[in-house]
C-alpha atoms as a PDB file:
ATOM      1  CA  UNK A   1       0.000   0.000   0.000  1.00  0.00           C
ATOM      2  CA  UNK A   2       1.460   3.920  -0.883  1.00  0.00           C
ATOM      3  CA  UNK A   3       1.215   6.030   1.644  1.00  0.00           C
ATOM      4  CA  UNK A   4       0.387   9.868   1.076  1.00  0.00           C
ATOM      5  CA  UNK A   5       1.173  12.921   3.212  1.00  0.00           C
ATOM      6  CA  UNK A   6      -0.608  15.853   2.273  1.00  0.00           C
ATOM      7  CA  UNK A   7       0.276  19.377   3.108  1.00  0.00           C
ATOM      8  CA  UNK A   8      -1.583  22.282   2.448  1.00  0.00           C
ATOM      9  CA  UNK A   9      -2.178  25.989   3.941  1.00  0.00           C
ATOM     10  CA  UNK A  10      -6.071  26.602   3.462  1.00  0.00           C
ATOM     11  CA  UNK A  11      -9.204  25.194   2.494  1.00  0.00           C
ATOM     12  CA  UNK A  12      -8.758  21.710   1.575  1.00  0.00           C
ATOM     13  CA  UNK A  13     -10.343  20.825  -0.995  1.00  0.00           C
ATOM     14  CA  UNK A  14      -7.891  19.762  -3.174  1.00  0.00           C
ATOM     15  CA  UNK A  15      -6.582  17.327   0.065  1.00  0.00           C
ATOM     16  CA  UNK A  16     -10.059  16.141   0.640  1.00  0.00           C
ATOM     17  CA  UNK A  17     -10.782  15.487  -3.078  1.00  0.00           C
ATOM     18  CA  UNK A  18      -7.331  13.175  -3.024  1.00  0.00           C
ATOM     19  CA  UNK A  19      -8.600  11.242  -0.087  1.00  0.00           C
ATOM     20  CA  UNK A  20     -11.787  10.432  -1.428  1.00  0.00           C
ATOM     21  CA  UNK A  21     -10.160   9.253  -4.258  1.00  0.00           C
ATOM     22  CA  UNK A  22      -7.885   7.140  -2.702  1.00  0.00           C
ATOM     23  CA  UNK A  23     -10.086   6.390   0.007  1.00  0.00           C
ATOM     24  CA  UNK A  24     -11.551   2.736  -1.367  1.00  0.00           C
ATOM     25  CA  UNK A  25      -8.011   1.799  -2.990  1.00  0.00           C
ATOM     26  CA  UNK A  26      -5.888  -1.237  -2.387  1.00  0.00           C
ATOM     27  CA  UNK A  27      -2.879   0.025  -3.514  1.00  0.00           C
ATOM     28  CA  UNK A  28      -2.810   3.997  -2.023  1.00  0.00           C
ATOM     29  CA  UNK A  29      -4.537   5.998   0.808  1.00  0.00           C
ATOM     30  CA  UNK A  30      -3.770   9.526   1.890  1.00  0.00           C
ATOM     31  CA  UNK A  31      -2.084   8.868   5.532  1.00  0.00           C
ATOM     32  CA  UNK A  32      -1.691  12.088   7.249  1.00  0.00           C
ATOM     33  CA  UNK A  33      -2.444  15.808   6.593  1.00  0.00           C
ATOM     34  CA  UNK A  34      -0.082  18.639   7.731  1.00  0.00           C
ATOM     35  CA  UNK A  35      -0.614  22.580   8.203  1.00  0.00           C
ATOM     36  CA  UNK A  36       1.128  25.359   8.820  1.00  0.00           C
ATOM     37  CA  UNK A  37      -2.297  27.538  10.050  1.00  0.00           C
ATOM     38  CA  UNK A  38      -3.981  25.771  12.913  1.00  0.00           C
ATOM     39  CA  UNK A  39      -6.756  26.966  11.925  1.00  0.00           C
ATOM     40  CA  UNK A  40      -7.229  25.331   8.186  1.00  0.00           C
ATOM     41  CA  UNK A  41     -10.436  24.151   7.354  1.00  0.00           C
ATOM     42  CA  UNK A  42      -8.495  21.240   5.536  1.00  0.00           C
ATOM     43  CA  UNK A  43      -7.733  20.258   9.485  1.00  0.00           C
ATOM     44  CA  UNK A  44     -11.493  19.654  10.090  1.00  0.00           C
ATOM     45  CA  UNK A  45     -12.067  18.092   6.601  1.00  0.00           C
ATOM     46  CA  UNK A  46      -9.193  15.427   7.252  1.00  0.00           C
ATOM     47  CA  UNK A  47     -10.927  14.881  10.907  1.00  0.00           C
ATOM     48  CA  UNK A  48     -14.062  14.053   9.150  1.00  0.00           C
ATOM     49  CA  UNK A  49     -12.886  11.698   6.525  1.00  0.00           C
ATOM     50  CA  UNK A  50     -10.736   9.796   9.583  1.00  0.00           C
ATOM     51  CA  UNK A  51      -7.163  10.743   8.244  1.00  0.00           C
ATOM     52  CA  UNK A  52      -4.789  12.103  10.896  1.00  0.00           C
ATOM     53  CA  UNK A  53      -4.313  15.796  11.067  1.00  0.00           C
ATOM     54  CA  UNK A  54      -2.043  17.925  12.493  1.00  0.00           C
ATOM     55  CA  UNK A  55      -0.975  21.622  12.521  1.00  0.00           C
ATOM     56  CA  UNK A  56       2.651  23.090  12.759  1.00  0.00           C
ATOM     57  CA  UNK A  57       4.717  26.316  13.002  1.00  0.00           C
ATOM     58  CA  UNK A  58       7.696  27.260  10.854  1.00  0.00           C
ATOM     59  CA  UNK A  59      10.468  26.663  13.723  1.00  0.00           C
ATOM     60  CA  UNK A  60       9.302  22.837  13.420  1.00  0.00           C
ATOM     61  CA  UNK A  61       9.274  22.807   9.647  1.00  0.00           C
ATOM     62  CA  UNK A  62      12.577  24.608   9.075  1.00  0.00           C
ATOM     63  CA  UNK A  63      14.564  25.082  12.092  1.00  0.00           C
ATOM     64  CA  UNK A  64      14.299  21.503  13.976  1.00  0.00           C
ATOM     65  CA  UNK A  65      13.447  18.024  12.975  1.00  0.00           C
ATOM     66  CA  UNK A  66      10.083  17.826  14.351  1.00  0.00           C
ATOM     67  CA  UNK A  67       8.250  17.580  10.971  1.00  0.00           C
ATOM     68  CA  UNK A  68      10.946  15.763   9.332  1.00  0.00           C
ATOM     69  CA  UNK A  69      10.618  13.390  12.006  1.00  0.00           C
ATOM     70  CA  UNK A  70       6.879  13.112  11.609  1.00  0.00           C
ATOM     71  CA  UNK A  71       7.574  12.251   7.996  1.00  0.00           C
ATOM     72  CA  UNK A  72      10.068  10.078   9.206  1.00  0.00           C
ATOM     73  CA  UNK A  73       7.597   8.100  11.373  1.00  0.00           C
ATOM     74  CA  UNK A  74       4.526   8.027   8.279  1.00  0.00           C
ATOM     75  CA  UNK A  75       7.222   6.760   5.315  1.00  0.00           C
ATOM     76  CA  UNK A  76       5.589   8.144   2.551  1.00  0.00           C
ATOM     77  CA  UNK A  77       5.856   7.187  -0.806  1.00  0.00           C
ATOM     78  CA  UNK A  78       4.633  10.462  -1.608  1.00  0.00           C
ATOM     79  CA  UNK A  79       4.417  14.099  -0.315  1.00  0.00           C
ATOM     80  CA  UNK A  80       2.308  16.131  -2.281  1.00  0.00           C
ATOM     81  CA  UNK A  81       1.582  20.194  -1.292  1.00  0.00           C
ATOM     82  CA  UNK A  82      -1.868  20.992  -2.286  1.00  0.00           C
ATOM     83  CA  UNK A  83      -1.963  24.873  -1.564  1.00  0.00           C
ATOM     84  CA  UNK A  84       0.478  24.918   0.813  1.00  0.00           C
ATOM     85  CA  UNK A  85       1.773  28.236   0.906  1.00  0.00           C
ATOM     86  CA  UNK A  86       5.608  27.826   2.600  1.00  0.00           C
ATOM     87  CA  UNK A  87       8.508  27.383   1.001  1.00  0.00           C
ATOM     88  CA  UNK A  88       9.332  23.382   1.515  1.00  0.00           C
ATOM     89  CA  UNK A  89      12.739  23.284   3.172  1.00  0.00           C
ATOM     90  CA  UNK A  90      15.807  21.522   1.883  1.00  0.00           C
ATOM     91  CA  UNK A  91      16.243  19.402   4.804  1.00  0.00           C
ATOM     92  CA  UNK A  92      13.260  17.324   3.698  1.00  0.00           C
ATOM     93  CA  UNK A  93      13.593  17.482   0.251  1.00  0.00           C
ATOM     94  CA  UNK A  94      16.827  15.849   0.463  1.00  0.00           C
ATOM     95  CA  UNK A  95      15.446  12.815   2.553  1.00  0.00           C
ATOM     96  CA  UNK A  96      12.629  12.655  -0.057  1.00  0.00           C
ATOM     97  CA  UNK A  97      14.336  13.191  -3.314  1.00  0.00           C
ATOM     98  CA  UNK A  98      11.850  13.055  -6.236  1.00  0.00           C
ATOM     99  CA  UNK A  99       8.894  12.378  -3.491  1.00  0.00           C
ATOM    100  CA  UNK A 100       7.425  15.880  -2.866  1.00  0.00           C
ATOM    101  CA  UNK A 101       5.020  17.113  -5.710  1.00  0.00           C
ATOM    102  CA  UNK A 102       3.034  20.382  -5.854  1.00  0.00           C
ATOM    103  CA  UNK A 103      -0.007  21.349  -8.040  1.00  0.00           C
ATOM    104  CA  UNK A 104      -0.075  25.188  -9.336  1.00  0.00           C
ATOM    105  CA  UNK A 105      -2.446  27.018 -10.632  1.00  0.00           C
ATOM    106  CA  UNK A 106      -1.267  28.420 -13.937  1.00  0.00           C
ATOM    107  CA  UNK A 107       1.428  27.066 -16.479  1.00  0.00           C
ATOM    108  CA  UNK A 108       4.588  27.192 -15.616  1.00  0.00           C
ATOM    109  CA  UNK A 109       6.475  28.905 -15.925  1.00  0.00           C
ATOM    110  CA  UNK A 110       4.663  31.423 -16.094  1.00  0.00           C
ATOM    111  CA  UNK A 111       2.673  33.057 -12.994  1.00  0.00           C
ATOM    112  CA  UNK A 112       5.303  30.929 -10.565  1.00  0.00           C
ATOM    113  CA  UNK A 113       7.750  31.974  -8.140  1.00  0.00           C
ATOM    114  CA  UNK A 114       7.533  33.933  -4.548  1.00  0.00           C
ATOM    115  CA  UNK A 115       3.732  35.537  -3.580  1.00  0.00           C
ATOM    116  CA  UNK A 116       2.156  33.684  -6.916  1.00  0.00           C
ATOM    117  CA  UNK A 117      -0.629  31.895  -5.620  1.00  0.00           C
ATOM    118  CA  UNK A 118      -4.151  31.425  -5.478  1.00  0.00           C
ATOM    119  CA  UNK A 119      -6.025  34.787  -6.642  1.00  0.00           C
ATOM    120  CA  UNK A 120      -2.705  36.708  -7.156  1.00  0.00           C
ATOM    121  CA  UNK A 121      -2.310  34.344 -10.059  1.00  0.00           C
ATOM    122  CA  UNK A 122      -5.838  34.401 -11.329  1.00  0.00           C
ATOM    123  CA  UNK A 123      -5.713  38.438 -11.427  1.00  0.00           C
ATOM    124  CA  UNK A 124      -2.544  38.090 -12.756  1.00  0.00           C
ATOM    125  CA  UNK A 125      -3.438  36.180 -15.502  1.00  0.00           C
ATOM    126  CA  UNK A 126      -6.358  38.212 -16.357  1.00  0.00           C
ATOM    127  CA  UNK A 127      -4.727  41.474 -16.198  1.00  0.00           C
ATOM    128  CA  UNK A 128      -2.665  40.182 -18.853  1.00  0.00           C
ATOM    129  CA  UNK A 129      -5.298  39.582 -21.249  1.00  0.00           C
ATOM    130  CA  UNK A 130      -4.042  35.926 -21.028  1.00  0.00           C
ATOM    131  CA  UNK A 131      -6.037  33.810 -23.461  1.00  0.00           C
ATOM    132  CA  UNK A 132      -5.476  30.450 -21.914  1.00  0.00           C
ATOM    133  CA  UNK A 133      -4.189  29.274 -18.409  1.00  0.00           C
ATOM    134  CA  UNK A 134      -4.308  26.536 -16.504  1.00  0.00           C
ATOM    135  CA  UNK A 135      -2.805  23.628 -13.926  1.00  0.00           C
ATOM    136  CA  UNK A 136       0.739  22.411 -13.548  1.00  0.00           C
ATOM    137  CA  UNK A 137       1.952  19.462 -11.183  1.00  0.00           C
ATOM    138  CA  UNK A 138       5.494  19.346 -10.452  1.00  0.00           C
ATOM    139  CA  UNK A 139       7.995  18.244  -8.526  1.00  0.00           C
ATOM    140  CA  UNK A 140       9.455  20.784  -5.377  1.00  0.00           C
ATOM    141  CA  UNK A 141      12.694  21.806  -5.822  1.00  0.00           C
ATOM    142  CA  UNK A 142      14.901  24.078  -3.588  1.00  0.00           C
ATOM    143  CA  UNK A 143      13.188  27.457  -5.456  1.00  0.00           C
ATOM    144  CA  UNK A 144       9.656  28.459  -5.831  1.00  0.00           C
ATOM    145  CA  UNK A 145       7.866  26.687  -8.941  1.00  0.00           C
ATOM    146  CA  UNK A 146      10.788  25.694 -10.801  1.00  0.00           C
ATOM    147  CA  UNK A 147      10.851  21.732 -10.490  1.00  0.00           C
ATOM    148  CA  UNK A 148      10.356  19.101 -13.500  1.00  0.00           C
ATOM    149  CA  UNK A 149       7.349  19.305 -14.939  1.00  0.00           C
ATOM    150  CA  UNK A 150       5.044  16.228 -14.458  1.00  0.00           C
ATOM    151  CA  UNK A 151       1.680  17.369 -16.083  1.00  0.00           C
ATOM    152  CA  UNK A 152      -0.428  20.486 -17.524  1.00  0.00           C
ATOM    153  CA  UNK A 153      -3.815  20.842 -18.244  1.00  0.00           C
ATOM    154  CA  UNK A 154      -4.962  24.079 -20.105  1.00  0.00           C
ATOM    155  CA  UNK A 155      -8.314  25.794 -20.406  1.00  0.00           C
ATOM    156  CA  UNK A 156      -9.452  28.878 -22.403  1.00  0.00           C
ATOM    157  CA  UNK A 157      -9.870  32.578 -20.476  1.00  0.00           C
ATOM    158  CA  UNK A 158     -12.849  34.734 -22.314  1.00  0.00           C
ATOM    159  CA  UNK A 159     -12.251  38.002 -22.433  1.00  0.00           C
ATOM    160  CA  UNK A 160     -15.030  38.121 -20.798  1.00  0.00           C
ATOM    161  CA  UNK A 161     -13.596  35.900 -17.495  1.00  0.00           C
ATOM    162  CA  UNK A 162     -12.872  37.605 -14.333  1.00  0.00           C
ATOM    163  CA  UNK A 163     -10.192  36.251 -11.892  1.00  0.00           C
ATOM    164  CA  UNK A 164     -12.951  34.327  -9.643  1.00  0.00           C
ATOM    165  CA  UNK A 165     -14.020  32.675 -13.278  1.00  0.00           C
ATOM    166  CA  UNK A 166     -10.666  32.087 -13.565  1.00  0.00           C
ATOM    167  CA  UNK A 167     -10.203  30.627 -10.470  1.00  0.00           C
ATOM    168  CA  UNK A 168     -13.410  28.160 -10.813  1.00  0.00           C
ATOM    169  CA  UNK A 169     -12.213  26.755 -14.163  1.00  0.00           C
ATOM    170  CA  UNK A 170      -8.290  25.779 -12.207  1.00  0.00           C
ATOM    171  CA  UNK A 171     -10.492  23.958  -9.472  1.00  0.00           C
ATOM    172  CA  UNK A 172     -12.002  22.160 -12.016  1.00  0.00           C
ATOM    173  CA  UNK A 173      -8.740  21.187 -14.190  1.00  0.00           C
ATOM    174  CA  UNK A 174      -7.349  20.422 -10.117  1.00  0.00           C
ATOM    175  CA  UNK A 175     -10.316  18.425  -8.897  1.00  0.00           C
ATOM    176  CA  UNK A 176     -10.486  16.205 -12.411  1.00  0.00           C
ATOM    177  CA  UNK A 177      -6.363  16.147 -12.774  1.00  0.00           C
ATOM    178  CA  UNK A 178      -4.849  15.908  -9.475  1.00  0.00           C
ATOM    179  CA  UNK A 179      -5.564  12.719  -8.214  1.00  0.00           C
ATOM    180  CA  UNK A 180      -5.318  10.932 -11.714  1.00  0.00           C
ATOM    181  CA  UNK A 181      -1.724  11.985 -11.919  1.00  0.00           C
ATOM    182  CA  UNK A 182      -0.932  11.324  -8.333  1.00  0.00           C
ATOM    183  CA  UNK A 183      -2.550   7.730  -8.908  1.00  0.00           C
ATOM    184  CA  UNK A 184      -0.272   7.219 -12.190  1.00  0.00           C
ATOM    185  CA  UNK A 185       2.737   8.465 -10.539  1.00  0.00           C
ATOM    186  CA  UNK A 186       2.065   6.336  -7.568  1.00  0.00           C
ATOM    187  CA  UNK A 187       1.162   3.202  -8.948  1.00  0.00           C
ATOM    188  CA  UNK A 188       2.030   3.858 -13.242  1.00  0.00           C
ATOM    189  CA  UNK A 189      -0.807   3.709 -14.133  1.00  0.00           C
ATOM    190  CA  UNK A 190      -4.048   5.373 -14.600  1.00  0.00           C
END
């Protein structure tokens, strides 16, 4: 059996959409869930689909052991950030080479790097009179948005589109993409 450790910053939904997928699999299942704000609703979604859940500050993510160690302790095949809005430290990624994925929303590499996230992107993007965007899954490297490329989906922005339009059509792209490619890289297959 995999094992998955999400981490993510907000909502959840992109964490609670991998669990249900994986939730009825023989071969992965979403182990743990890890925050940086103790007060993420993806905390209470976790709770509610019975997958451990736990919060953390940034001297136990990048000055001490203590998350590494939790990671330690859950062996995961994969680590995946799902809107998790730190920068992952070094110190993990180098016991987990090639095991930490991200999803972003917009195609690298464009829209990437420090403070691009969530609705900065979508306004971004829009301001720009971009005419497509979309999702990219990666791997996390030591800089902000710049590791292999796994996948990319693309969908069309209207003229008409505003950021939050924007924004809907990238949860879609996430919610059909994300845990297709996780289960492919995973298990190679789809």
């Amino acid at each position: 059996m995999k094992r998955i450790v999400i981490f993510a910053s907000g909502s959840g939904t992109n964490a609670e959409n991998l669990i249900k997928f994986f939730h009825n699999s023989d071969n992965a299942s979403v182990i743990q869930v890890l925050s940086n704000n103790p007060h993420a609703k993806v905390l209470e979604r976790a709770k509610k689909l019975k997958v451990s859940a736990l919060s953390f500050n940034k001297i136990a993510l990048s000055e001490t052991d203590d998350v590494l160690n939790i990671l330690r302790a859950a062996k995961p095949d994969l680590i995946i950030l799902a809107g998790f809005l730190w920068k992952f430290p070094d110190h993990i990624l180098s016991e987990f080479p090639n095991k930490v994925i991200n999803v972003h929303p917009a195609l690298l590499p464009k829209y990437g790097g420090k403070g691009m996230y969530g609705m900065h992107v979508h306004n971004a993007v829009v301001a720009n009179n971009e005419t497509e965007t979309g999702i990219t899954i990666h791997y996390v490297n030591e800089h902000y948005d710049e590791g292999a490329i796994i996948f990319q989906a693309k969908c069309q922005v209207e003229k008409t589109d505003s950021a939050e339009d924007v924004a809907a059509k990238i949860h879609e792209l996430e919610m059909e993409h994300f845990p297709k490619v996780v289960s492919k890289l995973l298990l190679g297959h789809d």
